[in-house]
PDB file of N, CA and C in Angstrom:
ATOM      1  N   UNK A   1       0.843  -1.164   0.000  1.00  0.00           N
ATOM      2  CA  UNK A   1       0.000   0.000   0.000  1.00  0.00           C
ATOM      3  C   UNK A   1       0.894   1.234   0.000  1.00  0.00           C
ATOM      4  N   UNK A   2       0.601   2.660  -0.750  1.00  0.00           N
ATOM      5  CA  UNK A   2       1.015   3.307  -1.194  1.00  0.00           C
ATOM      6  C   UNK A   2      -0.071   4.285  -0.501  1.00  0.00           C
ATOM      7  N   UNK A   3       0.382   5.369   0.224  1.00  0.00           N
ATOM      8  CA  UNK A   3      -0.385   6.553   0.757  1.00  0.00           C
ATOM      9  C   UNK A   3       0.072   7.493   0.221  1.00  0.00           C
ATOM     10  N   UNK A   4      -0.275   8.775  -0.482  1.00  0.00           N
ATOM     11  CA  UNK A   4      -0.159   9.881  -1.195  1.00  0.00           C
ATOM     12  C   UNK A   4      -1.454  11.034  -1.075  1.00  0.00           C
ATOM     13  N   UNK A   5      -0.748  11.811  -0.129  1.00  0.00           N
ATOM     14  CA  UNK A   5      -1.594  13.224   0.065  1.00  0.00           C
ATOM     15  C   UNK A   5      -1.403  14.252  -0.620  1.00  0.00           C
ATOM     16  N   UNK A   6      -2.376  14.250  -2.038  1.00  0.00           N
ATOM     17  CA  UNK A   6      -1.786  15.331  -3.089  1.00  0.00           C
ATOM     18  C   UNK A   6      -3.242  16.217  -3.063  1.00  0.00           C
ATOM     19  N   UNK A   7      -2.761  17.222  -3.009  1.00  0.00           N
ATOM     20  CA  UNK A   7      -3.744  18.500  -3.515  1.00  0.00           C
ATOM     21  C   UNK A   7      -4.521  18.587  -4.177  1.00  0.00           C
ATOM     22  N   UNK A   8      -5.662  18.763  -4.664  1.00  0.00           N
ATOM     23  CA  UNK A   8      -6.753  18.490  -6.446  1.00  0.00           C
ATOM     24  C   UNK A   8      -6.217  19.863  -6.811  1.00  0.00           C
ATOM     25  N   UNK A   9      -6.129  19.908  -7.869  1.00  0.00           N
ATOM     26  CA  UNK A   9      -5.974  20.572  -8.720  1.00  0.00           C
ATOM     27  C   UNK A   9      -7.049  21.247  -9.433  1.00  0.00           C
ATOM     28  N   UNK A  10      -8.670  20.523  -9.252  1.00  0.00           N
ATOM     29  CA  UNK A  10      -9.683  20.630  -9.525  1.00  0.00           C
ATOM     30  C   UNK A  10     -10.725  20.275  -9.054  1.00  0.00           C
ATOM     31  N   UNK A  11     -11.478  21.150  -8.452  1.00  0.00           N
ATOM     32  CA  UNK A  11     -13.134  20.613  -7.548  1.00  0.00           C
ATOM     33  C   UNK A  11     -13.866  21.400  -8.480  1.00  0.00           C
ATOM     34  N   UNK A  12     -15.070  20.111  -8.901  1.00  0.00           N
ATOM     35  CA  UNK A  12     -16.441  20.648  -9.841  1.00  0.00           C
ATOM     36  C   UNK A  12     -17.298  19.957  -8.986  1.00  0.00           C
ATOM     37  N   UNK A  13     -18.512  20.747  -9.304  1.00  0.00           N
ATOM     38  CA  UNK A  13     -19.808  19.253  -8.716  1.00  0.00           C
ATOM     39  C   UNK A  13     -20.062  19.925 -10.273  1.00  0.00           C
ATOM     40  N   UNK A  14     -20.331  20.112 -11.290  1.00  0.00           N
ATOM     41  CA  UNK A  14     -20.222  20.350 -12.595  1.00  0.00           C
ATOM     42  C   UNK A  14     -19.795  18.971 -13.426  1.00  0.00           C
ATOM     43  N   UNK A  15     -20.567  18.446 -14.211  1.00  0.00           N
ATOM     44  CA  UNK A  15     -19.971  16.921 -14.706  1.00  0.00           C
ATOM     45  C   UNK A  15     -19.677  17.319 -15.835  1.00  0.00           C
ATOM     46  N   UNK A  16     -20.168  18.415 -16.944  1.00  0.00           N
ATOM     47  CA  UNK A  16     -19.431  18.844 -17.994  1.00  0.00           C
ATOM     48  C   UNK A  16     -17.985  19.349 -18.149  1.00  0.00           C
ATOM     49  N   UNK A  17     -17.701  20.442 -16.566  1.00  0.00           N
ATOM     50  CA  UNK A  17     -16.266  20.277 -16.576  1.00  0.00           C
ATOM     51  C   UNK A  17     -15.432  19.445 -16.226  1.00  0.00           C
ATOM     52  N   UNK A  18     -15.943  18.337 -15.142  1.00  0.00           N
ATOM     53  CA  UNK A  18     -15.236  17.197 -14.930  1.00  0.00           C
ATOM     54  C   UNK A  18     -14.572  16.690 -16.127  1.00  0.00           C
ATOM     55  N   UNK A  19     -15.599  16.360 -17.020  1.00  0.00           N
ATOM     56  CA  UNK A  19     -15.263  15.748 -17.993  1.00  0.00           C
ATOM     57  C   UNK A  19     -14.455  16.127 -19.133  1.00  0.00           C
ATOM     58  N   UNK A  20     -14.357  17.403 -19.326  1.00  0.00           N
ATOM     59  CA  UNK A  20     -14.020  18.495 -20.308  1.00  0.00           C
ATOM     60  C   UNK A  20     -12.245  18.170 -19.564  1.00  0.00           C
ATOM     61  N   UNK A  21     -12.255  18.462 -18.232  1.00  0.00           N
ATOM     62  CA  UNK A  21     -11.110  18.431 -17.796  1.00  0.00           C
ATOM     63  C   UNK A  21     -10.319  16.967 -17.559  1.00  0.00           C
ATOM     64  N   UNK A  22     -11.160  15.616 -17.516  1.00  0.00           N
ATOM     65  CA  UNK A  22     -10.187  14.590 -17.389  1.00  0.00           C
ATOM     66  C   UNK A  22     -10.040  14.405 -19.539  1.00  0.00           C
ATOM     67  N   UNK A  23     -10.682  14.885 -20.112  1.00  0.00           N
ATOM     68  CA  UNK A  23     -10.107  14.422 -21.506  1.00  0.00           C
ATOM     69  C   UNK A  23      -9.499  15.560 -21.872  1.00  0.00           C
ATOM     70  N   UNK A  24      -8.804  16.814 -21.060  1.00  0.00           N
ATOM     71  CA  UNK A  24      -7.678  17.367 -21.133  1.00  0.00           C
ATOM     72  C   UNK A  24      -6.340  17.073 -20.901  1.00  0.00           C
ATOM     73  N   UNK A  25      -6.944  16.129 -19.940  1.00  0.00           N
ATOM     74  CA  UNK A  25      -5.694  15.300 -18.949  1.00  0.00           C
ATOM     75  C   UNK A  25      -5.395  15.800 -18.068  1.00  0.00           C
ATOM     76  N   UNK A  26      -6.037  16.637 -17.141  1.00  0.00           N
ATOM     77  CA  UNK A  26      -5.548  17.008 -15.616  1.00  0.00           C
ATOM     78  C   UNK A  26      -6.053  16.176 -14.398  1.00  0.00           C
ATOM     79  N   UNK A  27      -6.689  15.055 -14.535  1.00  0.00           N
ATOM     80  CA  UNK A  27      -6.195  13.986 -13.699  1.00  0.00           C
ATOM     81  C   UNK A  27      -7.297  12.577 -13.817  1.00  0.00           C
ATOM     82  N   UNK A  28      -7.457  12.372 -12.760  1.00  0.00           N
ATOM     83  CA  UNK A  28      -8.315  11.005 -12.854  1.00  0.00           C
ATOM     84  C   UNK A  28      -9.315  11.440 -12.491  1.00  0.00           C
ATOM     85  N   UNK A  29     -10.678  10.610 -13.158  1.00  0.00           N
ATOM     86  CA  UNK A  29     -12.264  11.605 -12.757  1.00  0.00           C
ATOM     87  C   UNK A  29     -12.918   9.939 -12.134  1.00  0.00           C
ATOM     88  N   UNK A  30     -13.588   9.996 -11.100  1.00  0.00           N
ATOM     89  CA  UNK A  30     -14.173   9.311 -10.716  1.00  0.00           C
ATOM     90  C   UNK A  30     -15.572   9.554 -11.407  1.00  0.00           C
ATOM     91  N   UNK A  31     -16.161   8.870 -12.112  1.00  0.00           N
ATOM     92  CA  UNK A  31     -17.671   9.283 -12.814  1.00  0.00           C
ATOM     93  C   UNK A  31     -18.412   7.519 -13.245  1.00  0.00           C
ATOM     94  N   UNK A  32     -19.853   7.535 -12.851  1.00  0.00           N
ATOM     95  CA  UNK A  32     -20.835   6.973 -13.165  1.00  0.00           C
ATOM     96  C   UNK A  32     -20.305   6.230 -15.110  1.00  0.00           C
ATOM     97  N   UNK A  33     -20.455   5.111 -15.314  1.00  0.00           N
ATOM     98  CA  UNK A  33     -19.990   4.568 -16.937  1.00  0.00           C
ATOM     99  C   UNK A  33     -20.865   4.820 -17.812  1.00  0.00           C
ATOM    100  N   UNK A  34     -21.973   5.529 -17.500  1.00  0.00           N
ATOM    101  CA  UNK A  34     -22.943   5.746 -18.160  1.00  0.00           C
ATOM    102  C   UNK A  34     -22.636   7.722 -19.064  1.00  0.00           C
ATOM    103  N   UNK A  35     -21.717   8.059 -18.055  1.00  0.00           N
ATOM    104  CA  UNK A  35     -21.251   9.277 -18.537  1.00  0.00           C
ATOM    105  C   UNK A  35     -20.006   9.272 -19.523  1.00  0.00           C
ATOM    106  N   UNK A  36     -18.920   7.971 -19.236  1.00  0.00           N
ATOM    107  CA  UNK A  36     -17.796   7.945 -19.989  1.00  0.00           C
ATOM    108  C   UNK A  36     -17.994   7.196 -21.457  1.00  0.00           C
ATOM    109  N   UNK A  37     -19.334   6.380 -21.497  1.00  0.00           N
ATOM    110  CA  UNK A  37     -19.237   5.072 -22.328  1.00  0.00           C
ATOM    111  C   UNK A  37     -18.226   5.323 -23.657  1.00  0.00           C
ATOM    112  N   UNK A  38     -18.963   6.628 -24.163  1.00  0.00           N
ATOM    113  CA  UNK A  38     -18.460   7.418 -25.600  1.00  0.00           C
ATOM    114  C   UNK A  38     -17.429   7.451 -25.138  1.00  0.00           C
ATOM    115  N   UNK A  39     -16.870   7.682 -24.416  1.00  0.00           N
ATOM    116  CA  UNK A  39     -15.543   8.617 -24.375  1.00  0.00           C
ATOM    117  C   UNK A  39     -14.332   7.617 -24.093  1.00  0.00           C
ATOM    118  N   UNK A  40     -14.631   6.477 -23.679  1.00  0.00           N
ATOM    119  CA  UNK A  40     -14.283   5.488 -23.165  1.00  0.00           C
ATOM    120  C   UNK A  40     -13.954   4.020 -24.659  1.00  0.00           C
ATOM    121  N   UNK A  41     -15.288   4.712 -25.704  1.00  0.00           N
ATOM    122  CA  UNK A  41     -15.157   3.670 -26.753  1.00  0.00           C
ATOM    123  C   UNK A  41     -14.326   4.026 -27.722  1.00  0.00           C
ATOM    124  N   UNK A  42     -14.727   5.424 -27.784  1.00  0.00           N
ATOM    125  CA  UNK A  42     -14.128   5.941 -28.640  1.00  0.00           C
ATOM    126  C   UNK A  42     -12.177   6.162 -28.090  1.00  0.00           C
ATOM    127  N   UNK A  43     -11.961   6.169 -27.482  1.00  0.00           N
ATOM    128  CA  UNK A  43     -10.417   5.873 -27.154  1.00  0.00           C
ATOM    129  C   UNK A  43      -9.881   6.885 -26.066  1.00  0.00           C
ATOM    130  N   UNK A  44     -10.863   7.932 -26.115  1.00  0.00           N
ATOM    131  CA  UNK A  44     -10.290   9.387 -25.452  1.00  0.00           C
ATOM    132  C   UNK A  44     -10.397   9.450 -24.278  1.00  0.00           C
ATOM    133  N   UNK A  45     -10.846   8.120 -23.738  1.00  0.00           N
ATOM    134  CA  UNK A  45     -10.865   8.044 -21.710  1.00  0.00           C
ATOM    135  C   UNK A  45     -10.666   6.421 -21.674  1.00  0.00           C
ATOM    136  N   UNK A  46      -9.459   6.244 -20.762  1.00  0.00           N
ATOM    137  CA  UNK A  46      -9.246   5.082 -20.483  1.00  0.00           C
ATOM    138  C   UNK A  46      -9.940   4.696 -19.125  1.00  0.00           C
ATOM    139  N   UNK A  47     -10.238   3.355 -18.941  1.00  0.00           N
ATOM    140  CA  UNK A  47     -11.171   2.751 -17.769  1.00  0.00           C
ATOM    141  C   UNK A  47      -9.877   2.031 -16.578  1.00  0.00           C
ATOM    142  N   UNK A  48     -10.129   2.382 -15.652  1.00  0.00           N
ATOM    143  CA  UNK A  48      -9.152   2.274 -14.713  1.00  0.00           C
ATOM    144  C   UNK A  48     -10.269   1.506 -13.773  1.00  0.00           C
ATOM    145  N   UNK A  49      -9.356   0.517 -12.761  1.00  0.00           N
ATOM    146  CA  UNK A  49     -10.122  -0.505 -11.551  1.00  0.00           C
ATOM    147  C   UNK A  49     -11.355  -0.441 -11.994  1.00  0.00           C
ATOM    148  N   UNK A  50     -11.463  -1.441 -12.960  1.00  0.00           N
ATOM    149  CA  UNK A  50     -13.101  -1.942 -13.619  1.00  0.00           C
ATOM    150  C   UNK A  50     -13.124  -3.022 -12.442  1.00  0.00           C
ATOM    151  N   UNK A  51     -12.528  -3.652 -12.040  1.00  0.00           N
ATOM    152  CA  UNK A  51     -12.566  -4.930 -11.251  1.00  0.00           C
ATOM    153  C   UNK A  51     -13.074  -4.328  -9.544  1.00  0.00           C
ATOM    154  N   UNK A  52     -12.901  -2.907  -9.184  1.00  0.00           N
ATOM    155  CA  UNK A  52     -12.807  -2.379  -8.396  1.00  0.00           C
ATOM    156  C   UNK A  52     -14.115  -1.369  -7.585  1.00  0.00           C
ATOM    157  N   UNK A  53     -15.247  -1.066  -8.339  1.00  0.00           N
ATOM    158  CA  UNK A  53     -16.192  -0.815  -8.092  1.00  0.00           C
ATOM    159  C   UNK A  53     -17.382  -1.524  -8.179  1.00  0.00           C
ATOM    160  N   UNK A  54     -18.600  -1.378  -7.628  1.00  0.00           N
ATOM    161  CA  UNK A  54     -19.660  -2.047  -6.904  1.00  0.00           C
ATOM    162  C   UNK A  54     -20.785  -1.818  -8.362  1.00  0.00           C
ATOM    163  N   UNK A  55     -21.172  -2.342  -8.780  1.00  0.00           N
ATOM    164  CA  UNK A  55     -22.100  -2.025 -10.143  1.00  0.00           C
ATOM    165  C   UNK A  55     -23.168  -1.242  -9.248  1.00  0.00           C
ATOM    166  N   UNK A  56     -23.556  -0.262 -10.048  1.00  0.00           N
ATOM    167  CA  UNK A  56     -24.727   0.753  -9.755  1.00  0.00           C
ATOM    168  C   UNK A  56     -25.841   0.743 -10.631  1.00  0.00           C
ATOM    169  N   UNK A  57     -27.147   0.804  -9.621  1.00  0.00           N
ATOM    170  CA  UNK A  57     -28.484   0.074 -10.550  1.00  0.00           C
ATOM    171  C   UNK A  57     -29.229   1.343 -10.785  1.00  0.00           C
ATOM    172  N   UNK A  58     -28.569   2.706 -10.482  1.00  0.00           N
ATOM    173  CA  UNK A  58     -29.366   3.523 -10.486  1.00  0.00           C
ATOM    174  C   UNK A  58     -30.145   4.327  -9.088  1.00  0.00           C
ATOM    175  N   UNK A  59     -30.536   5.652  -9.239  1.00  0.00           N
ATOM    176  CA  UNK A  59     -30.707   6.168  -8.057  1.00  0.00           C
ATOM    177  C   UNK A  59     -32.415   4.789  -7.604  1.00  0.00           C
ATOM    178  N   UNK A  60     -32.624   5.335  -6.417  1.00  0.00           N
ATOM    179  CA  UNK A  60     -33.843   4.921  -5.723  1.00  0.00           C
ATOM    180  C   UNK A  60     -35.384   6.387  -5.363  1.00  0.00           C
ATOM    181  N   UNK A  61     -36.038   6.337  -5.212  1.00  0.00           N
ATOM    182  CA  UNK A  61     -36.638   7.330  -4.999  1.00  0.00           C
ATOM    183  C   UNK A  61     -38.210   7.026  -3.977  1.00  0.00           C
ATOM    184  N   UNK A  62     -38.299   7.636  -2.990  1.00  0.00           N
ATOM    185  CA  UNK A  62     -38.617   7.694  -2.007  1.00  0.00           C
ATOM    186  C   UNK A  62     -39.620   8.362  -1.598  1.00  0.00           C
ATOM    187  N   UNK A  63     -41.245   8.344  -1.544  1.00  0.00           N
ATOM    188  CA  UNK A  63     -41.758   9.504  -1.303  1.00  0.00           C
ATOM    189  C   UNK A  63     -43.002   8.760  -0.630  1.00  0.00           C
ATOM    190  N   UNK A  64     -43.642   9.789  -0.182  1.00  0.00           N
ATOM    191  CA  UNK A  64     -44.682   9.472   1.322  1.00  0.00           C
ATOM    192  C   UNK A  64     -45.611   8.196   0.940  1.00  0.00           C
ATOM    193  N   UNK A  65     -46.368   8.761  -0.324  1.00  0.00           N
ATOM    194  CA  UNK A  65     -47.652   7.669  -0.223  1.00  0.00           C
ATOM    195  C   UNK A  65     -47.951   7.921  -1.870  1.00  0.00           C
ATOM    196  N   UNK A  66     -48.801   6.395  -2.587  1.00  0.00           N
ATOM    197  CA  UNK A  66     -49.037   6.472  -3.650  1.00  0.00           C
ATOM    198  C   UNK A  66     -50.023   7.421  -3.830  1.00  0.00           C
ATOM    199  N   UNK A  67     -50.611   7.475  -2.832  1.00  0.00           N
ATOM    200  CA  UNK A  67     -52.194   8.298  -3.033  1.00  0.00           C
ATOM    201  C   UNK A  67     -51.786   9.921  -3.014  1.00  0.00           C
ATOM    202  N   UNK A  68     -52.388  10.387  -3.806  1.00  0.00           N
ATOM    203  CA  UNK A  68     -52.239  11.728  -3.842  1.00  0.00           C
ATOM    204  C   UNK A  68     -50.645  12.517  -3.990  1.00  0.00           C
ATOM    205  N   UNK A  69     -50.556  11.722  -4.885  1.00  0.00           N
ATOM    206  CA  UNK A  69     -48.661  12.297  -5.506  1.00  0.00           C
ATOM    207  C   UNK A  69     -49.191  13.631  -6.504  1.00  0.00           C
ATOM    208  N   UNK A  70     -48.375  14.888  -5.720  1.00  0.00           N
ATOM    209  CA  UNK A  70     -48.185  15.979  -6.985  1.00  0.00           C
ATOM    210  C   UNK A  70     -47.978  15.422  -8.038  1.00  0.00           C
ATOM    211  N   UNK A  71     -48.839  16.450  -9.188  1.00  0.00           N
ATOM    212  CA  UNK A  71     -48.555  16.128 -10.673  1.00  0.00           C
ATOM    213  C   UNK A  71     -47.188  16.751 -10.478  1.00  0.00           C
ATOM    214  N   UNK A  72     -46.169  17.509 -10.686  1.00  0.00           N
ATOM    215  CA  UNK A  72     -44.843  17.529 -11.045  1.00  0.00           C
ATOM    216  C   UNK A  72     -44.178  16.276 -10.384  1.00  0.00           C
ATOM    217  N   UNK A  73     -44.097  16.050  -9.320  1.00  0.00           N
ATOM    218  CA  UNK A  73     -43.851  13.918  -8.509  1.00  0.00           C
ATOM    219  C   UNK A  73     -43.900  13.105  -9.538  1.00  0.00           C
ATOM    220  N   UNK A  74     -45.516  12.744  -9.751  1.00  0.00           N
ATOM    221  CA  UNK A  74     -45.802  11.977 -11.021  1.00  0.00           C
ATOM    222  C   UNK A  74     -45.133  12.289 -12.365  1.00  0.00           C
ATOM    223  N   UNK A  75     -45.203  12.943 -12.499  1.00  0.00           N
ATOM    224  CA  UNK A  75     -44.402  13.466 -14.594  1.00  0.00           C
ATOM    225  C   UNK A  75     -43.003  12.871 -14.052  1.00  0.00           C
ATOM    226  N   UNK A  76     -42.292  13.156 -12.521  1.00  0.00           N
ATOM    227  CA  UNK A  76     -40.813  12.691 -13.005  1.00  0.00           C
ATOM    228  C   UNK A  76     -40.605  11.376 -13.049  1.00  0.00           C
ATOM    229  N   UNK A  77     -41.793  10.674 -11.817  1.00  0.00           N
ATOM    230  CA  UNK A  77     -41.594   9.222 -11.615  1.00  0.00           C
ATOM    231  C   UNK A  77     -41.754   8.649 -13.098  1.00  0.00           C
ATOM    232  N   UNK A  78     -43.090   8.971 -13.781  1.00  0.00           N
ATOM    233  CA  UNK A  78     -43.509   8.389 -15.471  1.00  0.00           C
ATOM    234  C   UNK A  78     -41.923   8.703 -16.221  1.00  0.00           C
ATOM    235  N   UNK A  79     -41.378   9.722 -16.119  1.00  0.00           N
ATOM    236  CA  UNK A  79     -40.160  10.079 -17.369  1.00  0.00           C
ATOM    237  C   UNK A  79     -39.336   9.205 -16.625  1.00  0.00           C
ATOM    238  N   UNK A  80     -38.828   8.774 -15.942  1.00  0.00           N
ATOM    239  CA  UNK A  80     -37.572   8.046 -15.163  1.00  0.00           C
ATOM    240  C   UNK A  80     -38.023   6.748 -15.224  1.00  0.00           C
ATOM    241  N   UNK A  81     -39.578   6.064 -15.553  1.00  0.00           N
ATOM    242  CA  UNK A  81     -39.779   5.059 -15.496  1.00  0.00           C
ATOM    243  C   UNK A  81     -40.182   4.765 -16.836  1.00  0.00           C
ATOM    244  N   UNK A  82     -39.821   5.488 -17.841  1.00  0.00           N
ATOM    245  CA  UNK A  82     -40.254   5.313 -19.539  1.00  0.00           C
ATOM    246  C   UNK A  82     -38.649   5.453 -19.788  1.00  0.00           C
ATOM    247  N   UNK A  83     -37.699   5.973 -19.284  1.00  0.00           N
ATOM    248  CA  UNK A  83     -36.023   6.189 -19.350  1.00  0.00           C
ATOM    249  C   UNK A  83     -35.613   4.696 -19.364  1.00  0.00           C
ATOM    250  N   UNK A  84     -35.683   4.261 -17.896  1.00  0.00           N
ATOM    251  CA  UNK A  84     -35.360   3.128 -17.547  1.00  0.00           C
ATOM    252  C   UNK A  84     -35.864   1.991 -18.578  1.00  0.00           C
ATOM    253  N   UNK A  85     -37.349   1.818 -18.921  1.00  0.00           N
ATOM    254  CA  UNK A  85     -37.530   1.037 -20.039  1.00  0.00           C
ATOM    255  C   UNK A  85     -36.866   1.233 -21.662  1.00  0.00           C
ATOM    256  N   UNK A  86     -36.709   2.106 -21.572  1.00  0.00           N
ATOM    257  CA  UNK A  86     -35.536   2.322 -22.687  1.00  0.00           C
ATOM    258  C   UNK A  86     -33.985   2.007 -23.034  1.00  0.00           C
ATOM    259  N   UNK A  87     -33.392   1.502 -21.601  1.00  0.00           N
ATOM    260  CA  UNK A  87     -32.612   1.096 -21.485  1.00  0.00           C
ATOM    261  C   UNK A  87     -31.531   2.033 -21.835  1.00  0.00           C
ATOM    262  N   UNK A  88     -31.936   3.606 -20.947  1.00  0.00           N
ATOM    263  CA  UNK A  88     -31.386   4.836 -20.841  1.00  0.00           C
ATOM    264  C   UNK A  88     -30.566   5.102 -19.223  1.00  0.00           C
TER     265      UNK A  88
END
């Protein structure tokens, strides 16, 4: 084991610059594979400890009761659940 306390060079909660900035090459981006796939096939982001993370099924979502869900609630649950059948 190897311990190394280095500085970032870069904090985003921004995933366009994350990304903008690891296919600049200023360092390693921890990101979801669903954001790199392109970038990853196409040659311009290499995949590092594939063997090393936990597969992710997607967020979960949580709310009081079926009965009487706001229409804006409902429209996101229907779009996230017409996404998912799309295999988005």
């Amino acid at each position: 084991m190897v311990r190394m306390d280095l500085a970032p060079r870069l904090v985003s909660t921004q995933v366009a610059l994350q990304r903008r900035a690891a296919l600049d090459g200023v360092g390693f981006w921890a990101a979801f594979e669903g954001y790199v796939r392109e970038d990853i096939e196409a040659g311009r982001l290499v995949s590092l400890l594939e063997d090393w993370p936990p597969a992710f099924p997607g967020p979960s979502l949580y709310y009081p009761s079926r009965r009487h869900v706001p229409a804006p609630l409902r429209a996101f649950i229907d779009f996230i659940h017409a996404e998912r059948g799309r295999g988005t």
